[in-house]
Protein backbone atom coordinates (compact mmCIF):
# COMPACT_ATOMS: atom_id res chain seq x y z
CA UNK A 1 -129.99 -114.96 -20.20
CA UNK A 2 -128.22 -112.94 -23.04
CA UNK A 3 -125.10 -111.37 -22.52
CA UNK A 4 -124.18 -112.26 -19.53
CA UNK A 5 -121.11 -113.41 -17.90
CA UNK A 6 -119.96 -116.82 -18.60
CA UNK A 7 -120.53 -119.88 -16.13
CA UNK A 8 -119.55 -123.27 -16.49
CA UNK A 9 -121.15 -126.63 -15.26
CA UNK A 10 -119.03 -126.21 -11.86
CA UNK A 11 -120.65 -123.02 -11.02
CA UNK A 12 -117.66 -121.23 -11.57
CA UNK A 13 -117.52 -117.91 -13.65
CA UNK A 14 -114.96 -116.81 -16.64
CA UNK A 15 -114.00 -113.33 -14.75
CA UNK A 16 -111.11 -112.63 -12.84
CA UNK A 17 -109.97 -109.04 -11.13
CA UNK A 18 -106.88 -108.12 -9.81
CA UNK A 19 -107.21 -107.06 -5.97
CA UNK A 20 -110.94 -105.85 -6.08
CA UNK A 21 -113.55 -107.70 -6.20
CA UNK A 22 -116.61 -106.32 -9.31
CA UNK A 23 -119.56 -105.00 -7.88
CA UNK A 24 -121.41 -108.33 -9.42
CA UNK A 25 -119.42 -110.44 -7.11
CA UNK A 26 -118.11 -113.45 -9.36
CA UNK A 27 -114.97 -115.03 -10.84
CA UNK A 28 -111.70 -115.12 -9.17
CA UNK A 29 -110.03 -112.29 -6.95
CA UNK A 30 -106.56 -112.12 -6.60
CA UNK A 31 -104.59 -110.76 -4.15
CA UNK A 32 -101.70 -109.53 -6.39
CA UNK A 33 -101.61 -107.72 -9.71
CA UNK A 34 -101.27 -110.73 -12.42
CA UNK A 35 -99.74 -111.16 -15.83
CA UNK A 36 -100.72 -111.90 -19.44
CA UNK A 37 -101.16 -116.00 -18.76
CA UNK A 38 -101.97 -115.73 -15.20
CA UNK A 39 -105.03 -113.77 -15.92
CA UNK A 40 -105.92 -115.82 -18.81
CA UNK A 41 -105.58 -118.75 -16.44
CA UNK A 42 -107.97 -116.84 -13.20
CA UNK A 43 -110.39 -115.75 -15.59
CA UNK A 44 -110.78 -119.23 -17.54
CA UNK A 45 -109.55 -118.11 -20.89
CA UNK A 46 -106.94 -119.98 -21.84
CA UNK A 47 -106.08 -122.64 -24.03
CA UNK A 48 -109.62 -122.58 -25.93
CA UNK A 49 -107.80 -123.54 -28.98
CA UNK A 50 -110.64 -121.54 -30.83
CA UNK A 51 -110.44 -123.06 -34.50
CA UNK A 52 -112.66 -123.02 -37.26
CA UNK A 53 -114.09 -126.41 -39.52
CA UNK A 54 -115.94 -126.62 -42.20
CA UNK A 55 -119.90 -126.21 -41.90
CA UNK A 56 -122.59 -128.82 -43.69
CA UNK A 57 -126.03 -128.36 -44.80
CA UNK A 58 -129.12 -130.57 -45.54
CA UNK A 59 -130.23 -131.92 -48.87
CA UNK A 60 -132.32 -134.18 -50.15
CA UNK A 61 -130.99 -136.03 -52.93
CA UNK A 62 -133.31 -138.81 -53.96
CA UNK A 63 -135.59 -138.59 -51.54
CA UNK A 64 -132.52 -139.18 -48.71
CA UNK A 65 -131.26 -136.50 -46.74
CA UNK A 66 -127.48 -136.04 -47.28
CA UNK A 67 -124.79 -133.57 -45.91
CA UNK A 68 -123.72 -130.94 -48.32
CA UNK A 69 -120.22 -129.11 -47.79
CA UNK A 70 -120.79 -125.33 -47.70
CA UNK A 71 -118.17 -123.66 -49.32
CA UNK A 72 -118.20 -120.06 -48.49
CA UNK A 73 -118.62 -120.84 -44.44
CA UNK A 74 -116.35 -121.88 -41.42
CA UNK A 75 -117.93 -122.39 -37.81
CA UNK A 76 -115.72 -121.69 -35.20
CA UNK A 77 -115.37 -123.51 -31.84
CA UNK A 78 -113.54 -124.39 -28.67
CA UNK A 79 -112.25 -126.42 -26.19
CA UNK A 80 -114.57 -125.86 -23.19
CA UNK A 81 -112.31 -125.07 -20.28
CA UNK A 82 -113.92 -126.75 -17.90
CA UNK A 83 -115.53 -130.00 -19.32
CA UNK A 84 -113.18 -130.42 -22.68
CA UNK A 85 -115.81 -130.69 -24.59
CA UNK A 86 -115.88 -128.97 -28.20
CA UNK A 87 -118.58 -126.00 -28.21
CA UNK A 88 -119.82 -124.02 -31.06
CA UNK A 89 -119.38 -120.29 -31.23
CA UNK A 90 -120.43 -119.18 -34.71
CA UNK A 91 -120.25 -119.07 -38.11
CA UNK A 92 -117.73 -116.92 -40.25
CA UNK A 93 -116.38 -116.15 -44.08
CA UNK A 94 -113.50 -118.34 -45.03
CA UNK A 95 -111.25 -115.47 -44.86
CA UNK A 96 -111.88 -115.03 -41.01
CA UNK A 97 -108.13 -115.63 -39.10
CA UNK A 98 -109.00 -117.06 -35.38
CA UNK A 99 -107.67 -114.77 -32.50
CA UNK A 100 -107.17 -116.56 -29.68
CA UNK A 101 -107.88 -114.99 -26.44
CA UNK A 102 -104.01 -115.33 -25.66
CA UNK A 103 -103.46 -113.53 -28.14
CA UNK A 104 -105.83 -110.62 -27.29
CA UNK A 105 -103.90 -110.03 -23.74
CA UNK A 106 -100.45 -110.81 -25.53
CA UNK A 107 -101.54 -107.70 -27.49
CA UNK A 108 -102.19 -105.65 -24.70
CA UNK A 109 -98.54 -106.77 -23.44
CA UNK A 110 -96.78 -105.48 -26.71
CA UNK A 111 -98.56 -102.04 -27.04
CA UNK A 112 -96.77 -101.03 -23.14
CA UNK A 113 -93.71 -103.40 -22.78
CA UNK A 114 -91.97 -100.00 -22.91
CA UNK A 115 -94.28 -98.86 -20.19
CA UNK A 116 -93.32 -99.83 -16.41
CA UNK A 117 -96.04 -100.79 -13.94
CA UNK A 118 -98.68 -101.06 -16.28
CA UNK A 119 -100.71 -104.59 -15.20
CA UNK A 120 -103.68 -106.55 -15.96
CA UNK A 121 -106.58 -105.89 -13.68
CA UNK A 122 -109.91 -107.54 -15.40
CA UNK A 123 -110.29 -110.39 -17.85
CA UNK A 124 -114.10 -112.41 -18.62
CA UNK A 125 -116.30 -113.96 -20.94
CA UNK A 126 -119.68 -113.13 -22.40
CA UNK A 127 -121.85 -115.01 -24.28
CA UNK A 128 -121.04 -118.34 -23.43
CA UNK A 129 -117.54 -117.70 -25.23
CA UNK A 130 -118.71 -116.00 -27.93
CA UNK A 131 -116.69 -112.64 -26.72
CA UNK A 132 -114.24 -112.01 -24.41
CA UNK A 133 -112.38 -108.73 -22.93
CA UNK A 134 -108.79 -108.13 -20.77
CA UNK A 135 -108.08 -104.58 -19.22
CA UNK A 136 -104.78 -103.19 -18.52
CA UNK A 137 -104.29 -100.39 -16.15
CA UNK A 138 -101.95 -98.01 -17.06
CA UNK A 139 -99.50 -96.60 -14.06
CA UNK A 140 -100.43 -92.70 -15.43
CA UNK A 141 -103.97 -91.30 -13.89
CA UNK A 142 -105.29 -87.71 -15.09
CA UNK A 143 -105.80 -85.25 -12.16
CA UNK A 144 -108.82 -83.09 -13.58
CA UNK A 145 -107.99 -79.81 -12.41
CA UNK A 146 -106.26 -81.19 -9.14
CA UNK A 147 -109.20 -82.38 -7.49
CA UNK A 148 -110.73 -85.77 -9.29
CA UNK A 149 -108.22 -88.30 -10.28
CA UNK A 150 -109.05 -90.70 -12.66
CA UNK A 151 -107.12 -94.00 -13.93
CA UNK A 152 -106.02 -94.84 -16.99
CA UNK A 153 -107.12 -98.35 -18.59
CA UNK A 154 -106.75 -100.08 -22.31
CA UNK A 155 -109.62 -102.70 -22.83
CA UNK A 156 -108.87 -104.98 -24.95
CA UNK A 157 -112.18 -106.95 -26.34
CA UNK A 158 -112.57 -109.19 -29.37
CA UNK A 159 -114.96 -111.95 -30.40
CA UNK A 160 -115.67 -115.74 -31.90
CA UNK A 161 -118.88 -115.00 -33.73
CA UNK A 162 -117.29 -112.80 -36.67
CA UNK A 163 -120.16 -110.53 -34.97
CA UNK A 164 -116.88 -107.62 -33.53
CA UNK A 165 -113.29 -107.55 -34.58
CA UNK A 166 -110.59 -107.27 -31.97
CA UNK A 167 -110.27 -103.39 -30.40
CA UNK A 168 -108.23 -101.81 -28.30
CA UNK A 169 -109.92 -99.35 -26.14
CA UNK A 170 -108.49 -96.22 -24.59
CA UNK A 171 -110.64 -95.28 -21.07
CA UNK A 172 -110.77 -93.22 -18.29
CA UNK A 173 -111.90 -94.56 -14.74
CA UNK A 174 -112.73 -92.57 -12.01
CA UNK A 175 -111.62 -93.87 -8.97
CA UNK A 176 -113.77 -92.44 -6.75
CA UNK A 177 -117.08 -94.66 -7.94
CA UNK A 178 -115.09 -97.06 -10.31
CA UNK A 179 -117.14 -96.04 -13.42
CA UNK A 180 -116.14 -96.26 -16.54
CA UNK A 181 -115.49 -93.05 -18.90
CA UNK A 182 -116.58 -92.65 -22.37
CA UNK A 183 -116.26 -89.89 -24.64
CA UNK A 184 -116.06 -88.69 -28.36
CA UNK A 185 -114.02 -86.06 -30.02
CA UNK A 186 -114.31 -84.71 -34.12
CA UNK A 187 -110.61 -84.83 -34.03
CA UNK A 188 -109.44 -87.60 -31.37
CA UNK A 189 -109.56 -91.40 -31.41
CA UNK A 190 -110.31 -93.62 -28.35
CA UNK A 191 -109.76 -96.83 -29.85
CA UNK A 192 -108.17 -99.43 -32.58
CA UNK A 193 -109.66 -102.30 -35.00
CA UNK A 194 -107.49 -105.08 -35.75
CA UNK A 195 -109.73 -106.90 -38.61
CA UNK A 196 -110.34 -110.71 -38.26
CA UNK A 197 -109.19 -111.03 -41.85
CA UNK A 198 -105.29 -109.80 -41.50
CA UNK A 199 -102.70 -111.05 -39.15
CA UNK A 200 -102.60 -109.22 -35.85
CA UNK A 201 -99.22 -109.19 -35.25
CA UNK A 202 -98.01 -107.82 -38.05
CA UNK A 203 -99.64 -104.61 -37.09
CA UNK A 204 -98.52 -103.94 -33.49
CA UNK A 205 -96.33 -101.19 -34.98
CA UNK A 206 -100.06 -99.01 -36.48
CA UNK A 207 -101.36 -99.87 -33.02
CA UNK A 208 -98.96 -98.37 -31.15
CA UNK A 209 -99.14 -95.37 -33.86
CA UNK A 210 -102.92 -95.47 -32.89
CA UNK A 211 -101.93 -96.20 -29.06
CA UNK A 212 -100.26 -92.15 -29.74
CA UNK A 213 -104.00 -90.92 -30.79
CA UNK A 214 -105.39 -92.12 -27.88
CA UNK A 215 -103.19 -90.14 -25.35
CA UNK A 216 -104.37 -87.13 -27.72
CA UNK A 217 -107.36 -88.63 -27.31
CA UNK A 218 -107.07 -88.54 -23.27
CA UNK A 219 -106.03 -84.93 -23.59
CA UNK A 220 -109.11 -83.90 -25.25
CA UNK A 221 -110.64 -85.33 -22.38
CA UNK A 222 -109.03 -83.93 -19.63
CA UNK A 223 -109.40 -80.17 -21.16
CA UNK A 224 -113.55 -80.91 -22.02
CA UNK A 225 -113.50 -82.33 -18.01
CA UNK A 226 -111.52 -79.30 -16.58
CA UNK A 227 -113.79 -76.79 -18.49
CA UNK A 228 -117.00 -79.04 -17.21
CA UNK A 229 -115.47 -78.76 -13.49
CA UNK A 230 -115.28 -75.06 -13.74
CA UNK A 231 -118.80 -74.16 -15.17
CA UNK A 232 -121.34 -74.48 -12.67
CA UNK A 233 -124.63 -76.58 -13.16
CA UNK A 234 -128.37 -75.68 -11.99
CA UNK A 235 -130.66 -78.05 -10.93
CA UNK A 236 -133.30 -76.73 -13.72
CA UNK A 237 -130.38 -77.37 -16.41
CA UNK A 238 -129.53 -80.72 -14.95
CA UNK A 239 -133.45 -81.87 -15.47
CA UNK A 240 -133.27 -80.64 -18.84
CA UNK A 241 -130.23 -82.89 -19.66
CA UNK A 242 -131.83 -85.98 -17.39
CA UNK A 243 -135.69 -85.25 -19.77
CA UNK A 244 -133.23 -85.74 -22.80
CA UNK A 245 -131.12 -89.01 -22.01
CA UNK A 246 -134.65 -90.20 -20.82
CA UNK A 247 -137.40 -88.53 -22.46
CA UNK A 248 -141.01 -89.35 -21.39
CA UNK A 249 -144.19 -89.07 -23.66
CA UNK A 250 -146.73 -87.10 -22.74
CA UNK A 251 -148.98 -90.04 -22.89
CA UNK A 252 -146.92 -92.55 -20.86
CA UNK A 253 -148.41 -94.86 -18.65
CA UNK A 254 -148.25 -94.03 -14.98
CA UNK A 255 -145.84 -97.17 -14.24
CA UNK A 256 -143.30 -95.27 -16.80
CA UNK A 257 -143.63 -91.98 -15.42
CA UNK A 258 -143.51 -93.29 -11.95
CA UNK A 259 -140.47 -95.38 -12.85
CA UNK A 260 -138.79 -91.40 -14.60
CA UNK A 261 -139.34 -89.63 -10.88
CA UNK A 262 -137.74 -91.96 -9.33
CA UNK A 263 -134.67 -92.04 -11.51
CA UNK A 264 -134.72 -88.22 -11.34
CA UNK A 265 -134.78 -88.47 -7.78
CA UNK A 266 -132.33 -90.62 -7.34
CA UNK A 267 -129.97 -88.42 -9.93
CA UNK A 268 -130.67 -85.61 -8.07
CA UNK A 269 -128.83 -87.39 -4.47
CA UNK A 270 -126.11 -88.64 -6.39
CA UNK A 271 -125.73 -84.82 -7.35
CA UNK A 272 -126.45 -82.87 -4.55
CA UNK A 273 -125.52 -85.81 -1.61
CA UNK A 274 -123.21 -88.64 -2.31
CA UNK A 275 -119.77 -88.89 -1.08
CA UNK A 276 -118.32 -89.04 -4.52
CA UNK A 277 -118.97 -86.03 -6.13
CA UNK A 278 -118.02 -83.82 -3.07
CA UNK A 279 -114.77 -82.59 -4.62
CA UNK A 280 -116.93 -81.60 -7.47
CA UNK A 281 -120.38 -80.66 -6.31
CA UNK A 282 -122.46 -78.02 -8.33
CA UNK A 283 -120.19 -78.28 -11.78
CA UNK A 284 -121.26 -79.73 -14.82
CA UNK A 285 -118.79 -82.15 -14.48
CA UNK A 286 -120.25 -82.94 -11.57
CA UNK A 287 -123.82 -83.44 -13.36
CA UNK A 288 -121.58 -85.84 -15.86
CA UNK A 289 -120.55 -88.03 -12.92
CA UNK A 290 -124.04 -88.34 -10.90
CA UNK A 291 -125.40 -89.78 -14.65
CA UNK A 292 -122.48 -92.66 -15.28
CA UNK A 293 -122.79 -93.39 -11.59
CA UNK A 294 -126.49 -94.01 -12.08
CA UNK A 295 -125.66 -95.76 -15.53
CA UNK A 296 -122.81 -98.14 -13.36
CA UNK A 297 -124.13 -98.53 -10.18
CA UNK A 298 -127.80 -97.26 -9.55
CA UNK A 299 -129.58 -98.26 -12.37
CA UNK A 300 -132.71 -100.77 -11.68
CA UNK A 301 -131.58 -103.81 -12.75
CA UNK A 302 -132.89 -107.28 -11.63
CA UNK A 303 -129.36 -108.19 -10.17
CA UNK A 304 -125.73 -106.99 -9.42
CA UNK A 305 -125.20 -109.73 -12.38
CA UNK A 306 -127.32 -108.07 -15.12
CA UNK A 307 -126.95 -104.95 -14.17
CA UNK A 308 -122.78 -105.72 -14.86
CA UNK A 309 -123.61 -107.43 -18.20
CA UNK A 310 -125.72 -103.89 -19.33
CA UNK A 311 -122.81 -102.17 -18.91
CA UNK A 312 -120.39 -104.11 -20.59
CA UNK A 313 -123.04 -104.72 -23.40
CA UNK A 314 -125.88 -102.91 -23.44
CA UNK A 315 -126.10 -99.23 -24.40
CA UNK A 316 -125.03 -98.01 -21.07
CA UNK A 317 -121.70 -96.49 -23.45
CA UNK A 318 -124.07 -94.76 -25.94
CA UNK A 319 -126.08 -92.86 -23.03
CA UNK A 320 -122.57 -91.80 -21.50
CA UNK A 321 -121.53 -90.05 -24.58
CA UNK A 322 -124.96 -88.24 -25.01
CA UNK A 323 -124.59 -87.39 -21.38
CA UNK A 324 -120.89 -86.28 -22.20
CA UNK A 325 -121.91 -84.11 -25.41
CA UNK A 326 -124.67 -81.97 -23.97
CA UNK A 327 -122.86 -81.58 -20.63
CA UNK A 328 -119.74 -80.02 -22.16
CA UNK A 329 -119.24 -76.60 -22.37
């Protein structure tokens, strides 16, 4: 299946967590918060030795089939980390510069050393090895208006394929249902691109300038939130939002309008009922909360598995920032 987390031939999976265990319930937990190379070690992710080499096509010269040189064209690949075997990941420009995955937490590393306490809680691979992504937690959390507190996390994700550069992600994580925050501002920016084509270390110092932007970036978030938690939400408003993100035809089948209600209801306990937005309960921000919480956690998905893999790749993000804009006030 497609975008899904990595497992090798021993059944075991590229993901490691520091302390708690994912809601999917693979890879490694540790008992302790880990470093750069331990993590890359727990989570299988080290010592790939991604290169690239040169790719070959077929031609027929003379009637025989011979291997032609392409000259515009690298593939990359790996050392599998399990069986040793070299794997192919893709095929990129000749001006593509590997980044190994060491390199990608090593990043990470550089943009806090100044920062105590910060530590490495999630590392993984998707697409058998074609991407890969390491979280840091931050030792600040945001308070939003004293009552929800909400970590604060850089992801950093890159990939093998040429198909994403390396980023560094700035997020929010509530800590009350572990989802994941994501949110966009005219004048605020929640993340950095480090091009395949340049050399990554050589611009730690515009990351960190970028790394500034993103605590603006926070900022905005925490004043949209605290205006959210103070402007109240009514159920009709909240269906109005929910017939948006999802919008149904007129002429849908039964199955899909069958399959709407039930999301709704569900929405609609995660609102008015669960445990985690009782701090918050009848607020917009509220409203926010009940819909990522669906997104994360709720969601029909055919396992814990998939419905992890949506969320890292699908477009789980893209529905969080609609929810975002037409929630905020």
């Amino acid at each position: 299946m497609a975008h899904e987390l990595e497992t090798f031939a021993d059944g075991t999976t590229a993901f490691a967590s520091a302390r708690l265990s994912a809601w999917h319930q693979l890879g490694t937990v540790t008992q302790t918060t880990m470093k750069a190379e331990e993590i890359m070690a727990a989570a299988k992710l080290g010592d790939w030795g991604v290169r690239t080499i040169r790719t070959v096509g077929i031609d027929i010269v003379d009637g025989a089939e011979v291997q032609i040189p392409a000259d515009d064209k690298r593939m990359t690949v790996r050392r599998n980390p399990v069986t040793g075997q070299t794997e192919y990941l893709g095929v990129v420009g000749t001006d593509y510069t590997v980044v190994q995955n060491e390199q990608c937490a090593e990043l990470l590393d550089r943009l806090v050393d100044q920062t105590g306490g910060a530590h490495f809680e999630t590392a993984g691979s998707l697409r058998k090895g074609k991407s890969v992504f390491v979280t840091m937690k931050l030792p600040d959390a945001m308070q939003i208006a004293g009552v929800d507190r909400m970590d604060l996390y850089l992801i950093g994700t890159t990939s093998h394929d040429g198909t994403t550069a390396l980023r560094v992600d700035a997020s929010p994580i509530r800590v009350v249902c572990a989802n994941t925050q994501r949110a966009a501002f005219a004048h605020a920016v929640g993340h950095y691109t480090f091009r395949h084509t340049s050399q990554v270390n050589s611009q730690i110092s515009q990351a960190r300038e970028a790394l500034g932007l993103m605590w603006k970036y926070m900022g905005a978030f925490e004043k949209a939130a605290e205006r959210m938690l103070n402007e109240p939400l009514t159920t009709r408003t909240f269906e109005n939002v929910v017939g948006q993100l999802w919008p149904v035809k007129d002429n849908a089948s039964d199955v899909t309008k069958n399959n709407a209600k039930q999301r709704l209801g569900t929405l609609k306990y995660l609102i008015r009922e669960a445990d985690t937005q009782k701090a918050i309960r009848g607020t917009r921000w509220a409203g926010y909360q009940a819909i990522t919480e669906y997104l994360d956690h709720y969601q029909p998905a055919k396992d814990d598995t998939a419905r992890a893999n949506r969320v890292l790749t699908g477009n789980v993000g893209e529905l969080k920032l609609a929810a975002f804009d037409l929630l905020t006030v």
